[in-house]
C-alpha atoms as a PDB file:
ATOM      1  CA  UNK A   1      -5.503   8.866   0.578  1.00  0.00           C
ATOM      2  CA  UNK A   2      -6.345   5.229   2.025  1.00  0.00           C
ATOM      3  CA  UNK A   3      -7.624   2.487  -0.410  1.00  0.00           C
ATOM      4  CA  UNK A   4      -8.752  -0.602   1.247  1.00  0.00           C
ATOM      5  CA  UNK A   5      -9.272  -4.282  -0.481  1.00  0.00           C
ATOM      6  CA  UNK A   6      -7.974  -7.606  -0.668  1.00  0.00           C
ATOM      7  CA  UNK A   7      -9.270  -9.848   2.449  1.00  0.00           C
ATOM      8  CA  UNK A   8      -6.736 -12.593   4.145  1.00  0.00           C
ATOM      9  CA  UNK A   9      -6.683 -14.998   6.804  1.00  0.00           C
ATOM     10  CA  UNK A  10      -4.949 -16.599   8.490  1.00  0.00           C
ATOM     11  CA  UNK A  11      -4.275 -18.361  12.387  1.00  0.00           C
ATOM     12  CA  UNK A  12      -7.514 -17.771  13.177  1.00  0.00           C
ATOM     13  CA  UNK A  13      -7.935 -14.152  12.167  1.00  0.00           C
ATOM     14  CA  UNK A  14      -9.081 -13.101   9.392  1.00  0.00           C
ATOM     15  CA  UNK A  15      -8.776  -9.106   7.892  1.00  0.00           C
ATOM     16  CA  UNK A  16      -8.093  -6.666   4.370  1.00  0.00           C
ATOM     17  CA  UNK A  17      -5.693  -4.484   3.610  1.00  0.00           C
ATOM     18  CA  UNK A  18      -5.001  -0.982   3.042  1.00  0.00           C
ATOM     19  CA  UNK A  19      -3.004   0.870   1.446  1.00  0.00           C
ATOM     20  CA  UNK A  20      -2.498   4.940   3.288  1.00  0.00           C
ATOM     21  CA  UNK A  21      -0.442   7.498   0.967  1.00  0.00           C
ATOM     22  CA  UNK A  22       0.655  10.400   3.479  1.00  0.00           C
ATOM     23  CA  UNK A  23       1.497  13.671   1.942  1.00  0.00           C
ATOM     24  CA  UNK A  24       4.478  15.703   4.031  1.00  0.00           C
ATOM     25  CA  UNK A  25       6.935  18.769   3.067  1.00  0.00           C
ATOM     26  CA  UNK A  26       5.878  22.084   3.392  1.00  0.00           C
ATOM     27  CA  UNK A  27       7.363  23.567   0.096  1.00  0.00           C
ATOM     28  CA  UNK A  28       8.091  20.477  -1.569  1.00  0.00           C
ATOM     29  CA  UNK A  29       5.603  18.123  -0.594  1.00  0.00           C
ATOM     30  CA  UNK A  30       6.936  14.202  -0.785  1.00  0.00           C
ATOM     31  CA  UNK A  31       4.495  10.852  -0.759  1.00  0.00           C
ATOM     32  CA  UNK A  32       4.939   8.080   1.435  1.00  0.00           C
ATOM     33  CA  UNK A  33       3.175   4.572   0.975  1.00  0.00           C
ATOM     34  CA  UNK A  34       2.436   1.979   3.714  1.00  0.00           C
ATOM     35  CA  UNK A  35       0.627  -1.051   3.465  1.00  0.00           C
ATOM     36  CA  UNK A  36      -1.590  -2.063   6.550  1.00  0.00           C
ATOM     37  CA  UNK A  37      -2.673  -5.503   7.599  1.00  0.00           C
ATOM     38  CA  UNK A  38      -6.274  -4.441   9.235  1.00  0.00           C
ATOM     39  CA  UNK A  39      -7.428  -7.748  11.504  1.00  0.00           C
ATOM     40  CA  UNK A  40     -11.427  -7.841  12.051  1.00  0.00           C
ATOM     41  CA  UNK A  41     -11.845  -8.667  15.268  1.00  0.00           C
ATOM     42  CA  UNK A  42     -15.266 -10.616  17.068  1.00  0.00           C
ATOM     43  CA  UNK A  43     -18.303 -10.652  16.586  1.00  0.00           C
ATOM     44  CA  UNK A  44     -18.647  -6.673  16.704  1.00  0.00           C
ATOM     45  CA  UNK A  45     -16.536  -6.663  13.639  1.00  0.00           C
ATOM     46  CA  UNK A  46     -13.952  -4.231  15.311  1.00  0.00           C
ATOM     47  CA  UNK A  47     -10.877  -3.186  13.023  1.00  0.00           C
ATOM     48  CA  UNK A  48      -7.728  -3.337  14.527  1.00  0.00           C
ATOM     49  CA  UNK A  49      -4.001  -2.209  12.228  1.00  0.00           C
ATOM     50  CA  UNK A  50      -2.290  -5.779  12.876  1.00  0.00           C
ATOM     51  CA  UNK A  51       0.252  -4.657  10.645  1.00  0.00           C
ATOM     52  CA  UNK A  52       2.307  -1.570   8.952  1.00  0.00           C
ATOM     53  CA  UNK A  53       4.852  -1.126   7.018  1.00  0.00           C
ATOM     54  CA  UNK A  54       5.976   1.434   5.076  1.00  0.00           C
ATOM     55  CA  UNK A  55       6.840   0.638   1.177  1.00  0.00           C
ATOM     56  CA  UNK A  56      10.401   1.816   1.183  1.00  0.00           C
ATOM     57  CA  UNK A  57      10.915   1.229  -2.195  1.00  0.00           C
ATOM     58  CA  UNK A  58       8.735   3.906  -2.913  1.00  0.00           C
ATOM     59  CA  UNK A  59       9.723   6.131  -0.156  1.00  0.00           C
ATOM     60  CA  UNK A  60      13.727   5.854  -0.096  1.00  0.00           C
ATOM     61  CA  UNK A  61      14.595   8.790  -2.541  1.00  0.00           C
ATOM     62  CA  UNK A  62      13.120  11.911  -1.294  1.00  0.00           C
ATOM     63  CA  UNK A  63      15.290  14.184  -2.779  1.00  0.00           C
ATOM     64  CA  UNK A  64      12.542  15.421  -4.974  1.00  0.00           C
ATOM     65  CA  UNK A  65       8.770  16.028  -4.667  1.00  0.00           C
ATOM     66  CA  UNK A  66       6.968  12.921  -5.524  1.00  0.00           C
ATOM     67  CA  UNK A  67       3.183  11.837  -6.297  1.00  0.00           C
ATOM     68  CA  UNK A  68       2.088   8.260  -4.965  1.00  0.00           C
ATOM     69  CA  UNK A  69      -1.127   7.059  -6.798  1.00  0.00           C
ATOM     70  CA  UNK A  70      -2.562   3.452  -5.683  1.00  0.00           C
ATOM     71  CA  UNK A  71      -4.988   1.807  -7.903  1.00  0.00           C
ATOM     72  CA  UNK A  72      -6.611  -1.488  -6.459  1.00  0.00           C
ATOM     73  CA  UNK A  73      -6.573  -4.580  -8.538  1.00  0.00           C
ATOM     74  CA  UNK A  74     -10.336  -5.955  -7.459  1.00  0.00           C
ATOM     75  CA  UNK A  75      -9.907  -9.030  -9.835  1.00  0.00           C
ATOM     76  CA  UNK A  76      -6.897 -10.367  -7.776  1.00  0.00           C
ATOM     77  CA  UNK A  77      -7.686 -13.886  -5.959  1.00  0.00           C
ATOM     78  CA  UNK A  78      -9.330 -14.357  -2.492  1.00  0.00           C
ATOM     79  CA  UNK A  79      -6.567 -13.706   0.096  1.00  0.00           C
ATOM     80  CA  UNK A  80      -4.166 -11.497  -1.998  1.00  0.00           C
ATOM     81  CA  UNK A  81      -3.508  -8.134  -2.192  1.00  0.00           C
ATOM     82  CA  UNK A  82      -2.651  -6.615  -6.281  1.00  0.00           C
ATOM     83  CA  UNK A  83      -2.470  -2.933  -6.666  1.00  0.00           C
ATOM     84  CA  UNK A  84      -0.847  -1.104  -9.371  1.00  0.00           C
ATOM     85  CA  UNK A  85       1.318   1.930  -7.745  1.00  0.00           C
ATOM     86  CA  UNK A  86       2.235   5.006  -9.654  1.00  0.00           C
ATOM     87  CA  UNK A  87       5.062   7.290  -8.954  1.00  0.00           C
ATOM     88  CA  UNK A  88       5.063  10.845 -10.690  1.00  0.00           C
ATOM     89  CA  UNK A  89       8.459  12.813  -9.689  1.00  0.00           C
ATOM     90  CA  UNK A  90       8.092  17.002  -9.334  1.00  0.00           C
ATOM     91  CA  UNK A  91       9.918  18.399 -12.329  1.00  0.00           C
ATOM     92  CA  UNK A  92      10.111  15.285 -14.780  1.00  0.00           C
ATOM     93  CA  UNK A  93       7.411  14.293 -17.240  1.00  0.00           C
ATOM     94  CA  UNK A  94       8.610  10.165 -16.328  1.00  0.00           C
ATOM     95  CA  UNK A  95       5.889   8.249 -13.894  1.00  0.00           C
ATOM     96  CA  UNK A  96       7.229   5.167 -12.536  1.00  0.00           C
ATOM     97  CA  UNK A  97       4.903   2.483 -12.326  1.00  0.00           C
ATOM     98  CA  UNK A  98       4.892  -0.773 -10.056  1.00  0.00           C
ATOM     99  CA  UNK A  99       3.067  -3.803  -8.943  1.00  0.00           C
ATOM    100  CA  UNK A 100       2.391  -4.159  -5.386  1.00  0.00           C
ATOM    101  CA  UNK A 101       1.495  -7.394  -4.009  1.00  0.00           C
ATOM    102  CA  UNK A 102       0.794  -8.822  -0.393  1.00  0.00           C
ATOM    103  CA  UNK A 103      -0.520 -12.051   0.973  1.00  0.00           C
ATOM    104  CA  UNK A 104      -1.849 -12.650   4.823  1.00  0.00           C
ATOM    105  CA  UNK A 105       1.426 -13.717   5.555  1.00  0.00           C
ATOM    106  CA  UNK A 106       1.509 -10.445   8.236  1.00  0.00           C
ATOM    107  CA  UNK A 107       4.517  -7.436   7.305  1.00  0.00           C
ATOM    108  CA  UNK A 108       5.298  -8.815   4.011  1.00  0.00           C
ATOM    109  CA  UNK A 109       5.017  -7.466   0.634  1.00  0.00           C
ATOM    110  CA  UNK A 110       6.450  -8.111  -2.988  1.00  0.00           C
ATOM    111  CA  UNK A 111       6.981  -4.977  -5.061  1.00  0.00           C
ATOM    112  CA  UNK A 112       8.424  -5.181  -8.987  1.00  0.00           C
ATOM    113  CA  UNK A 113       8.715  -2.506 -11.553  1.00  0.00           C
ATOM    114  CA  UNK A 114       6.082  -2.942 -14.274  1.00  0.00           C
ATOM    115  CA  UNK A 115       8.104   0.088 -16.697  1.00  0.00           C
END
């Protein structure tokens, strides 16, 4: 699933970003999260990935089957990314739940646990 928001700028550029949930596994099918920097380029408005990196704080224990749900803050400030990110784990009735948030500041992300 991809859910885009959140608009920055910055030296001279200006872009959103975008969150991409891949699915993988065959029999136990695991989540991975990246967060993408998407620059908007001339006047054609041409989107190009400027950055993407993948959230391995999410990603790191895939010893289990995991769900990754993103859910886009759209009352977060001009220039800032806020999304609430919701980890379900195959086989346990517990859902993690963080706070992802990003700046324009290219590659870089701040991610705390919000239970």
């Amino acid at each position: 699933s991809v859910e885009a928001g959140g608009y920055w700028s910055g030296n001279e550029v200006v872009g959103f970003f975008r969150a991409v949930v891949v699915a993988a596994g065959t029999e136990h099918v695991s989540h991975r999260l990246y967060l993408q920097w998407i620059r908007i380029t001339g006047d054609d408005g041409l989107h190009t990935v400027a950055a993407s990196v993948p959230i391995e704080e999410i990603t790191a224990d895939q010893s289990q089957a995991s769900v990754v749900r993103t859910t886009l803050d759209k009352n977060a400030e001009f220039g800032t990314l806020r999304m609430t990110v919701t980890v379900e784990r195959e086989q346990s009735d517990m859902a993690l739940t963080y706070i992802l948030t990003a700046d324009g500041e290219t590659g870089k992300y701040k991610l705390t646990k919000s239970n």
